[in-house]
C-alpha atoms as a PDB file:
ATOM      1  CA  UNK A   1       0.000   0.000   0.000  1.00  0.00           C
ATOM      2  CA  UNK A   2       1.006   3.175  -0.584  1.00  0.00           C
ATOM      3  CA  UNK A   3       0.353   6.186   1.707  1.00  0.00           C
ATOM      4  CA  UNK A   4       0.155   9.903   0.694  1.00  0.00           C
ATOM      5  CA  UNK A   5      -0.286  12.089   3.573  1.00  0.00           C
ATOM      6  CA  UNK A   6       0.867   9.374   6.147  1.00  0.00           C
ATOM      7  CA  UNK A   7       0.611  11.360   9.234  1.00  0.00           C
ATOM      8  CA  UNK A   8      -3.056  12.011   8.761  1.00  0.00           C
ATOM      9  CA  UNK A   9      -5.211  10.337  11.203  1.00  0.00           C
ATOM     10  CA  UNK A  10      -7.680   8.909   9.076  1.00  0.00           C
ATOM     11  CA  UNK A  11      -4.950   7.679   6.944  1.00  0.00           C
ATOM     12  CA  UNK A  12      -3.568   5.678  10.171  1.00  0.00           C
ATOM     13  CA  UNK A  13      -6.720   4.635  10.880  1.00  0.00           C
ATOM     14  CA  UNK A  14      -7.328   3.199   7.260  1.00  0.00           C
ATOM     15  CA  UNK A  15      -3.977   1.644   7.501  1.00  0.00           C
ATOM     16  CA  UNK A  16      -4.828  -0.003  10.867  1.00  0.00           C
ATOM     17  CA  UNK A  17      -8.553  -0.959   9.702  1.00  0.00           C
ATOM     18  CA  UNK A  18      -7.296  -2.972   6.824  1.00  0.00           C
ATOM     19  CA  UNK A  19      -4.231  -4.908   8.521  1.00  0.00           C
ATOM     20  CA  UNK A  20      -6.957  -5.444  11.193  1.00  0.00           C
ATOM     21  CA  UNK A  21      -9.244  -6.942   8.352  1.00  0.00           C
ATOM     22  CA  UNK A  22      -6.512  -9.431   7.561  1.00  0.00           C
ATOM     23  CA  UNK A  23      -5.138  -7.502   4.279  1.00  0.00           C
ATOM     24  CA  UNK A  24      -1.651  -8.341   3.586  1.00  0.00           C
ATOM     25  CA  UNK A  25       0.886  -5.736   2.186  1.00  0.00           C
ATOM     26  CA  UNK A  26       4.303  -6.975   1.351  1.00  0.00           C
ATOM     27  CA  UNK A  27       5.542  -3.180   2.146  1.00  0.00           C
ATOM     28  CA  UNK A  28       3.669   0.082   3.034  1.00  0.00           C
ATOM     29  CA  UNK A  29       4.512   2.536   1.806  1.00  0.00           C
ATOM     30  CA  UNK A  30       4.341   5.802   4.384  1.00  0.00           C
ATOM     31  CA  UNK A  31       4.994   9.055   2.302  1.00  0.00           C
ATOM     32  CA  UNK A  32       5.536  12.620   4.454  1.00  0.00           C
ATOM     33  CA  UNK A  33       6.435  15.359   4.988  1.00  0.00           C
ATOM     34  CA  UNK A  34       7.288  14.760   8.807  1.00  0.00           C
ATOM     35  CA  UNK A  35       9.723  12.067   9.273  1.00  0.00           C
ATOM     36  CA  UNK A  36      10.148  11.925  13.071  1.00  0.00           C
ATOM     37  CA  UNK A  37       5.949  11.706  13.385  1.00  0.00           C
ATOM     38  CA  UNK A  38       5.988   9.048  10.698  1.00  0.00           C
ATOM     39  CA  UNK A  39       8.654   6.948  12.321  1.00  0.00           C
ATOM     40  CA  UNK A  40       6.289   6.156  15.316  1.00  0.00           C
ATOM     41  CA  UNK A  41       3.677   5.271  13.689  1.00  0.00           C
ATOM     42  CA  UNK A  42       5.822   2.711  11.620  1.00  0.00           C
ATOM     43  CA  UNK A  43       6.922   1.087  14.760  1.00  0.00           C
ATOM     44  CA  UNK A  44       3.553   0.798  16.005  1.00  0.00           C
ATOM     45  CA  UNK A  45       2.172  -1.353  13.201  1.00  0.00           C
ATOM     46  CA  UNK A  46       5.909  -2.647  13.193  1.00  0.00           C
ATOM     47  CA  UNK A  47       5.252  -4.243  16.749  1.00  0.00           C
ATOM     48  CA  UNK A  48       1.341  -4.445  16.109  1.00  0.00           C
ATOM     49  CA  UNK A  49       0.771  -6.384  13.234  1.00  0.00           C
ATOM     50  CA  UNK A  50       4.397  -7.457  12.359  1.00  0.00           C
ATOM     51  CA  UNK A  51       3.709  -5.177   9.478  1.00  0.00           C
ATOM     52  CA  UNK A  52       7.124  -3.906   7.116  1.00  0.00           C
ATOM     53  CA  UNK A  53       6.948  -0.486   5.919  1.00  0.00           C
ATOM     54  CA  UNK A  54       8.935   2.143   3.993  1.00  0.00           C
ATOM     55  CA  UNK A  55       8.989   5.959   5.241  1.00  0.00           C
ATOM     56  CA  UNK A  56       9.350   8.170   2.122  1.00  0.00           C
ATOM     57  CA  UNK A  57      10.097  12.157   2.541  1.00  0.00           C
ATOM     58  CA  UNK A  58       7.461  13.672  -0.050  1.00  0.00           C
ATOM     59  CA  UNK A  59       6.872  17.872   0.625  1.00  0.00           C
ATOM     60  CA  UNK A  60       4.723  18.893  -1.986  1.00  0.00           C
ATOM     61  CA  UNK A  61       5.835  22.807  -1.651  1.00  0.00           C
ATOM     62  CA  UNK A  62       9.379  22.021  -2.595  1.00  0.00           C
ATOM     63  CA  UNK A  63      10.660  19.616  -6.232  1.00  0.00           C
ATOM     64  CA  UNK A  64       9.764  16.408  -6.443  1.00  0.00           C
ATOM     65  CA  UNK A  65      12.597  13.883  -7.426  1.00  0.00           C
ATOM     66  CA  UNK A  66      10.730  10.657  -9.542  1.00  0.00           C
ATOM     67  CA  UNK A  67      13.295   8.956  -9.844  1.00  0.00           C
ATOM     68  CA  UNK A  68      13.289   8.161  -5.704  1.00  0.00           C
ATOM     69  CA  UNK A  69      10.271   6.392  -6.579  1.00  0.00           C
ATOM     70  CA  UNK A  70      10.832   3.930  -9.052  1.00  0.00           C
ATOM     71  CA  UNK A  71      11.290   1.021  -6.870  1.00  0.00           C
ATOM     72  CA  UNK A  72       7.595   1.430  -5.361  1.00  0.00           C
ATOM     73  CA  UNK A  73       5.195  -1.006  -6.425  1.00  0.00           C
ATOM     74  CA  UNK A  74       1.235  -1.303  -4.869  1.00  0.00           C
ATOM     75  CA  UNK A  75      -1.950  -2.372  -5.405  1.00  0.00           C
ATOM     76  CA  UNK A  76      -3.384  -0.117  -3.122  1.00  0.00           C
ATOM     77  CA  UNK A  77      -3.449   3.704  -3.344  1.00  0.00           C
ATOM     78  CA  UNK A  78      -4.310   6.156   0.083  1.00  0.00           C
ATOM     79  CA  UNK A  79      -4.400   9.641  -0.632  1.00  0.00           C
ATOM     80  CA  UNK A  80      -4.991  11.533   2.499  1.00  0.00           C
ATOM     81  CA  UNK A  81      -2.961  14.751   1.988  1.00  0.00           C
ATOM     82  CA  UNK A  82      -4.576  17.854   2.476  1.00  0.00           C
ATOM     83  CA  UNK A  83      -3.934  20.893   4.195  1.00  0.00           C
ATOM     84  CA  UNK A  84      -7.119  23.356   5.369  1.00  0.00           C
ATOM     85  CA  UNK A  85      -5.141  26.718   5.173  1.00  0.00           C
ATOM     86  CA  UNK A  86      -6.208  29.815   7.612  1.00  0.00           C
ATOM     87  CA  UNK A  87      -9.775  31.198   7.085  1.00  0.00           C
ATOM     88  CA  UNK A  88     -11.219  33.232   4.138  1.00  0.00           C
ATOM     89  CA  UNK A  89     -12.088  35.614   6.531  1.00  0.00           C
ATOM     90  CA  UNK A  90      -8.303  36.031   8.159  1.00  0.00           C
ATOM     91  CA  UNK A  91      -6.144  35.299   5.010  1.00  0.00           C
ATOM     92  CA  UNK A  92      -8.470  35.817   1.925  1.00  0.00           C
ATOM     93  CA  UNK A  93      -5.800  38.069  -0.069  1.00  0.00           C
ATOM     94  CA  UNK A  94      -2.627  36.256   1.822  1.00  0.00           C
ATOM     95  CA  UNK A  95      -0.809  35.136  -1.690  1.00  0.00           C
ATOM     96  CA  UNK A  96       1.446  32.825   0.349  1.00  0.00           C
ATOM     97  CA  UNK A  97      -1.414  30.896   1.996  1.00  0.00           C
ATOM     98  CA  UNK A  98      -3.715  30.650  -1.107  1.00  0.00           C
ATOM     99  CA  UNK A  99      -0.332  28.912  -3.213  1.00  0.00           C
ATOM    100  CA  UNK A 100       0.308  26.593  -0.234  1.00  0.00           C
ATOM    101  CA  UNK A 101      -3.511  25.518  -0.105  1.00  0.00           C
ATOM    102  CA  UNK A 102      -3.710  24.840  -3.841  1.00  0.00           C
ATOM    103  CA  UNK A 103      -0.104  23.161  -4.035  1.00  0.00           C
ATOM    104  CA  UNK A 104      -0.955  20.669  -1.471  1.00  0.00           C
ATOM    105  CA  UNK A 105      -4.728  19.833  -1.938  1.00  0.00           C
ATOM    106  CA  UNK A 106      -4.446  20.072  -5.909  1.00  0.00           C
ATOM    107  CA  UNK A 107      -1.455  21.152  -8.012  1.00  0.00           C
ATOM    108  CA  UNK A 108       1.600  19.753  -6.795  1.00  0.00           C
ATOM    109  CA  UNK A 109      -0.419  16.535  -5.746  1.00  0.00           C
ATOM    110  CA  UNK A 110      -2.317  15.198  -8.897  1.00  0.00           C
ATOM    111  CA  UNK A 111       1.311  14.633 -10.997  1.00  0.00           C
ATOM    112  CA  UNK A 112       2.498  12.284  -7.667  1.00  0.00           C
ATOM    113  CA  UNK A 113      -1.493  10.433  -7.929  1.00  0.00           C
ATOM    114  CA  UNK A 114      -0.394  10.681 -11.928  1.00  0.00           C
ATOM    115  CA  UNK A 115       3.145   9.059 -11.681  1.00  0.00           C
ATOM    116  CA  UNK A 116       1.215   6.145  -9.417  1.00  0.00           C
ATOM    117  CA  UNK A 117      -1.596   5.827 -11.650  1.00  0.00           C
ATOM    118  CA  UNK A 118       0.296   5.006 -14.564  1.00  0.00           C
ATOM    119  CA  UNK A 119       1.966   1.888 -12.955  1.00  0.00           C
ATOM    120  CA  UNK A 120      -1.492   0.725 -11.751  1.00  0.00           C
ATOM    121  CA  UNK A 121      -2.514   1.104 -15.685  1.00  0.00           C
ATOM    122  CA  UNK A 122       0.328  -0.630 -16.514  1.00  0.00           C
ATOM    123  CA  UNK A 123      -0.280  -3.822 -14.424  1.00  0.00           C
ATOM    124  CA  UNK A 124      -4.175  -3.469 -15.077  1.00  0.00           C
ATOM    125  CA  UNK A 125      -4.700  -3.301 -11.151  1.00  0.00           C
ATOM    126  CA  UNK A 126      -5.258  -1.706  -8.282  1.00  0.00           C
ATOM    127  CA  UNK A 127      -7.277   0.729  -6.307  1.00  0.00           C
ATOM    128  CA  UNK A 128      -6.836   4.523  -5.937  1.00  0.00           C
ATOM    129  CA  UNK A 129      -8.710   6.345  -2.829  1.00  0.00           C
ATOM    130  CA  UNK A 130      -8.732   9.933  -3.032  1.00  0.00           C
ATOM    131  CA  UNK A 131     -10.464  12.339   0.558  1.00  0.00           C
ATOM    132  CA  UNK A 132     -11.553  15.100  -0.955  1.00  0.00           C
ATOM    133  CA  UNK A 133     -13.821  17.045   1.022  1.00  0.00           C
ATOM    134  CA  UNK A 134     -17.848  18.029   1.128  1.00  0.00           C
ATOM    135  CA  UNK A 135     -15.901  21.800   1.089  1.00  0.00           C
ATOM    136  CA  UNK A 136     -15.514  21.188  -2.524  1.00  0.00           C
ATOM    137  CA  UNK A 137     -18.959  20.340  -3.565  1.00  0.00           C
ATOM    138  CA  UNK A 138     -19.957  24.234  -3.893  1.00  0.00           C
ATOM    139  CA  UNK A 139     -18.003  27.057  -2.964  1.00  0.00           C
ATOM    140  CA  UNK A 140     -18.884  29.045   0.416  1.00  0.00           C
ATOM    141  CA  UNK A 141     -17.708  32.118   1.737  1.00  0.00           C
ATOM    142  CA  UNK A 142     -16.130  30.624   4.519  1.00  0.00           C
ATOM    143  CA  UNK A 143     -13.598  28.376   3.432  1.00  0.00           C
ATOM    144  CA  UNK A 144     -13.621  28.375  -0.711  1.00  0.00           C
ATOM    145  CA  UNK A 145      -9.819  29.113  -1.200  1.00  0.00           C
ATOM    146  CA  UNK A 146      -9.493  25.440   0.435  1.00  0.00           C
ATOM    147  CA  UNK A 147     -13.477  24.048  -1.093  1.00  0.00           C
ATOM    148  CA  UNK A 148     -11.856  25.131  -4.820  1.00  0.00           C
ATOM    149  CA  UNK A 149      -8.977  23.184  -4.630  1.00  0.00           C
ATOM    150  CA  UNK A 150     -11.204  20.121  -3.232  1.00  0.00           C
ATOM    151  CA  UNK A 151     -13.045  20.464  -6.198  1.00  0.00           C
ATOM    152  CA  UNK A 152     -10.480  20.434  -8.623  1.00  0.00           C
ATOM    153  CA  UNK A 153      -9.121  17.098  -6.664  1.00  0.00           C
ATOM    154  CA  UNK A 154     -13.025  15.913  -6.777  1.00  0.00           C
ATOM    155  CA  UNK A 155     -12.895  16.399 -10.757  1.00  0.00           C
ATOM    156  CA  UNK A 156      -9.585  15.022 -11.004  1.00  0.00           C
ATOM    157  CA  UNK A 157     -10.819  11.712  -9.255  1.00  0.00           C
ATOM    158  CA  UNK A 158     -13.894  11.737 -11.089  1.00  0.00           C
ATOM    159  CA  UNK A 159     -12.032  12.106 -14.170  1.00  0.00           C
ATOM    160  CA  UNK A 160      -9.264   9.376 -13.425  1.00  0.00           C
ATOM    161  CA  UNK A 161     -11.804   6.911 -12.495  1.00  0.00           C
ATOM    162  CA  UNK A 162     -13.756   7.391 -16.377  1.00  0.00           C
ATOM    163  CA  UNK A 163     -10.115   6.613 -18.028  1.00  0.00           C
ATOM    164  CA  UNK A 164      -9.159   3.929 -15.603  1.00  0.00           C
ATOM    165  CA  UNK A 165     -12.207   2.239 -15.634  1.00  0.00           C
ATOM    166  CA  UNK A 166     -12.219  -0.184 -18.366  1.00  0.00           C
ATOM    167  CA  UNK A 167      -8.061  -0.647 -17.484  1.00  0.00           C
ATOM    168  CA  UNK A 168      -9.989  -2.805 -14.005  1.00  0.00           C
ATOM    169  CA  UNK A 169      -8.459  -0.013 -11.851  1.00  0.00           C
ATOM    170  CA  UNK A 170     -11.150   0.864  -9.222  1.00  0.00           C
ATOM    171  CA  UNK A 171     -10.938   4.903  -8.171  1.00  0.00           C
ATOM    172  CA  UNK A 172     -12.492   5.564  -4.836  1.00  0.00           C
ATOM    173  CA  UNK A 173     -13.753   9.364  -4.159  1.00  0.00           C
ATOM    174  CA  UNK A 174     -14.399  10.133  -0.093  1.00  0.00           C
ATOM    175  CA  UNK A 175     -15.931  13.099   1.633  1.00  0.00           C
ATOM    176  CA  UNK A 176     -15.587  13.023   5.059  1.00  0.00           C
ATOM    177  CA  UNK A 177     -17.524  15.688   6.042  1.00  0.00           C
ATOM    178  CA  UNK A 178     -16.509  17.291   9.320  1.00  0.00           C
ATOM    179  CA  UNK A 179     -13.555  15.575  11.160  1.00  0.00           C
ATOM    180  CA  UNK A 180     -12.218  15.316  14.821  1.00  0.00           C
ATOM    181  CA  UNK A 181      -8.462  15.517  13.466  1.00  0.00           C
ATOM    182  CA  UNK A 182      -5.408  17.820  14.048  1.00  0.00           C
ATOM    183  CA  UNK A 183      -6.140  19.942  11.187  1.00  0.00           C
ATOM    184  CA  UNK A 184      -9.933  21.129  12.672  1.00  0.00           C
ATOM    185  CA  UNK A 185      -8.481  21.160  16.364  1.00  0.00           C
ATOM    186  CA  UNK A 186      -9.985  23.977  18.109  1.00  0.00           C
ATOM    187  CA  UNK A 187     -12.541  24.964  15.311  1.00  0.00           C
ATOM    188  CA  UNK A 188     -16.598  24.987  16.628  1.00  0.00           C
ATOM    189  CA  UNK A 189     -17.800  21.258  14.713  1.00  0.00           C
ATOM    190  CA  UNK A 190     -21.096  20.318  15.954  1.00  0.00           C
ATOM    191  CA  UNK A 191     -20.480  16.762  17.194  1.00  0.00           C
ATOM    192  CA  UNK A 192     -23.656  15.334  15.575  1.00  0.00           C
ATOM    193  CA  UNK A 193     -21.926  16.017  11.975  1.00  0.00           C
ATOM    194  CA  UNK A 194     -18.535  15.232  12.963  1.00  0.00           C
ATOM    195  CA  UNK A 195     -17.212  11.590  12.602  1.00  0.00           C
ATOM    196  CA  UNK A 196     -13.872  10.724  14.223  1.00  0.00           C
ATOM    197  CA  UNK A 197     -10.803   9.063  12.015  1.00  0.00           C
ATOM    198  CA  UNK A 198     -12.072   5.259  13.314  1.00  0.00           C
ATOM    199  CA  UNK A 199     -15.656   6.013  11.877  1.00  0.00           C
ATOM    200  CA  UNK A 200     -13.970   7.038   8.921  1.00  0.00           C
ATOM    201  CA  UNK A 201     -11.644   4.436   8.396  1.00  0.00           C
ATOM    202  CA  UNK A 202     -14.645   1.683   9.116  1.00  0.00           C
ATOM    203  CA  UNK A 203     -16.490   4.073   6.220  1.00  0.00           C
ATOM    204  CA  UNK A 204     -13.513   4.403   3.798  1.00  0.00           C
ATOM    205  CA  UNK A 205     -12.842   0.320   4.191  1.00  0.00           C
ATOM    206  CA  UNK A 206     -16.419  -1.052   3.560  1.00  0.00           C
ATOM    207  CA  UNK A 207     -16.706   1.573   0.141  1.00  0.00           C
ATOM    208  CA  UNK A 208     -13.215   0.330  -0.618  1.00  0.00           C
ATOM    209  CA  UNK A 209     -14.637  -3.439  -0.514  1.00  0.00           C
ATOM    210  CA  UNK A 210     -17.036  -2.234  -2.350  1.00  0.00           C
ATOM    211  CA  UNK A 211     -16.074  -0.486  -4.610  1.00  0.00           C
ATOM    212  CA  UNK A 212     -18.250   2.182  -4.347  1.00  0.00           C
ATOM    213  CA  UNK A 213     -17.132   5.286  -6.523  1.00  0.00           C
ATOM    214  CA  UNK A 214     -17.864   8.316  -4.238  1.00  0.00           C
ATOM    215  CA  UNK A 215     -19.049   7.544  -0.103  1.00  0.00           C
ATOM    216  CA  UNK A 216     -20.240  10.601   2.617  1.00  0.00           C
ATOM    217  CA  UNK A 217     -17.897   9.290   5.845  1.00  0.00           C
ATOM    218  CA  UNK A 218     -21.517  10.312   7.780  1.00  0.00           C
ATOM    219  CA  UNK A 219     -24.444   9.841   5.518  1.00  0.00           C
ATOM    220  CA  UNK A 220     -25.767  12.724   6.431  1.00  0.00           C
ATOM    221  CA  UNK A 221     -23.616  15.287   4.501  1.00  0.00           C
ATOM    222  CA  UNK A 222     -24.901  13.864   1.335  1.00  0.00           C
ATOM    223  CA  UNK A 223     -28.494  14.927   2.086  1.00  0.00           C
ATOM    224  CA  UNK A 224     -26.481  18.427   3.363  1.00  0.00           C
ATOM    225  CA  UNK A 225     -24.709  18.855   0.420  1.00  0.00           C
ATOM    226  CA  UNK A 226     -27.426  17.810  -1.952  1.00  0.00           C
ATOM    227  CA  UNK A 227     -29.568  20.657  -0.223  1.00  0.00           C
ATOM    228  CA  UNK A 228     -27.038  23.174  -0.421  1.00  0.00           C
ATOM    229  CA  UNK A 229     -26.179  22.197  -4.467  1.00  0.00           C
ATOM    230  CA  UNK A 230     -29.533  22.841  -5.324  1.00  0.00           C
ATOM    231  CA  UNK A 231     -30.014  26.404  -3.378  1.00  0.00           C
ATOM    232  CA  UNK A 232     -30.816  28.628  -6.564  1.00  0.00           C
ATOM    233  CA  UNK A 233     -27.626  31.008  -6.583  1.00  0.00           C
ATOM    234  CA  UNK A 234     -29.746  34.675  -5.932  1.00  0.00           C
ATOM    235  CA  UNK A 235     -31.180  32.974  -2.714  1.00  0.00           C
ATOM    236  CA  UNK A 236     -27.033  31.463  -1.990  1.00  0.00           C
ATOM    237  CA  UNK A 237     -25.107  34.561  -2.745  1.00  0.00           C
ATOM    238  CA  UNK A 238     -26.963  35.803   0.386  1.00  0.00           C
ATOM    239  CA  UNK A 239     -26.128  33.236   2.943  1.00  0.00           C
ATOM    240  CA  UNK A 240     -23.766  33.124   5.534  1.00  0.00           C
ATOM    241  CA  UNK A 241     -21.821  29.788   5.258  1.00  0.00           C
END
């Protein structure tokens, strides 16, 4: 398996979920951008599940170097990278912030899901799950610096799974809706919409049995999101979300 975004917690969780589940990975692959965080959490399914993995630096604001990832081979593909930024209403115009959400959600990502992609086509195998975000699914005042680049990763996903398709390589997308992770830490989530990285990990793994194309972590934000699609935009423009 290979991990993008391995400190995530959902991303653990995943990780943990399937080796619980019995899968069997000759190698996992852990790819971040913090070694020393990483490290632990390769012990712990080192000593847990007698599990072998591979800690790969990846820092998608700086050049990416291929060629360090030839030797890589998966069936299994866990994007989890993401990276919320500072409010529209604090850092709107901040140039530095708006590059940094868009490299890491969107831009600097999709030619690493690319490079992986095209050795799943070439084997005819393999599974690719993308979190994008119920942030991306329209664009609110609050937080559409961050919901844009979701989107574009949404598209991309949607778009990767039509060409992969009839090459039998299954393309997951997931929405997770509000989270109880690092990233949200200190923001006000109302606990009835907010799953935690376990719930999402049990979520991500049945879809990914599945094969279901696009899964709500809590069903409950597809009804939300489907509500909020279909506000007509003079009534939307005029709502504070």
């Amino acid at each position: 398996m290979i991990v993008l975004g391995s400190t995530s917690e959902v991303a653990q969780a995943f990780v943990e979920k399937a080796l619980q589940e019995g899968e069997k990975y000759e190698k996992i692959y852990l790819f971040t951008s913090n070694k020393e965080a990483t490290e632990r959490f390769a012990k712990h399914i080192d000593v847990k599940f007698l599990q072998q993995s591979e800690i790969v630096e990846l820092d998608l604001t700086k050049d990416i170097n291929y060629f360090e990832f030839d030797h890589i081979n998966s069936n299994v593909l866990f994007c989890a990278t993401g990276y919320l930024g500072e409010s529209t209403e604090d850092a709107l115009y901040d140039n530095k912030n708006t590059e940094r959400i868009i490299d890491i959600n969107y831009s600097k990502l999709v030619p690493v899901m690319n490079y992986f992609a095209q050795k799943f086509e070439s084997k005819r195998s393999g599974t690719i799950i993308g979190l994008s975000s119920v942030a991306g699914d329209r664009g609110r005042q609050s937080n559409f610096i961050y919901g844009s680049a979701k989107a574009a990763f949404t598209a991309y996903l949607s778009g990767l799974r039509n060409y992969l398709f009839d090459k039998k390589i299954h393309v997951l997308t997931v929405k997770p809706g509000f989270m109880a992770t690092k990233m949200t830490e200190g923001l006000p989530l109302n606990p009835k919409l907010t799953a935690t990285p376990k719930q999402a990990a049990d979520c991500i793994y049945k879809a990914f049995k599945k094969q279901k194309n696009v899964a709500y972590v809590l069903p409950i934000w597809g009804v939300i999101m489907l509500i909020i699609r279909n506000i007509p935009e003079f009534i939307f423009k005029k709502l504070k979300l």
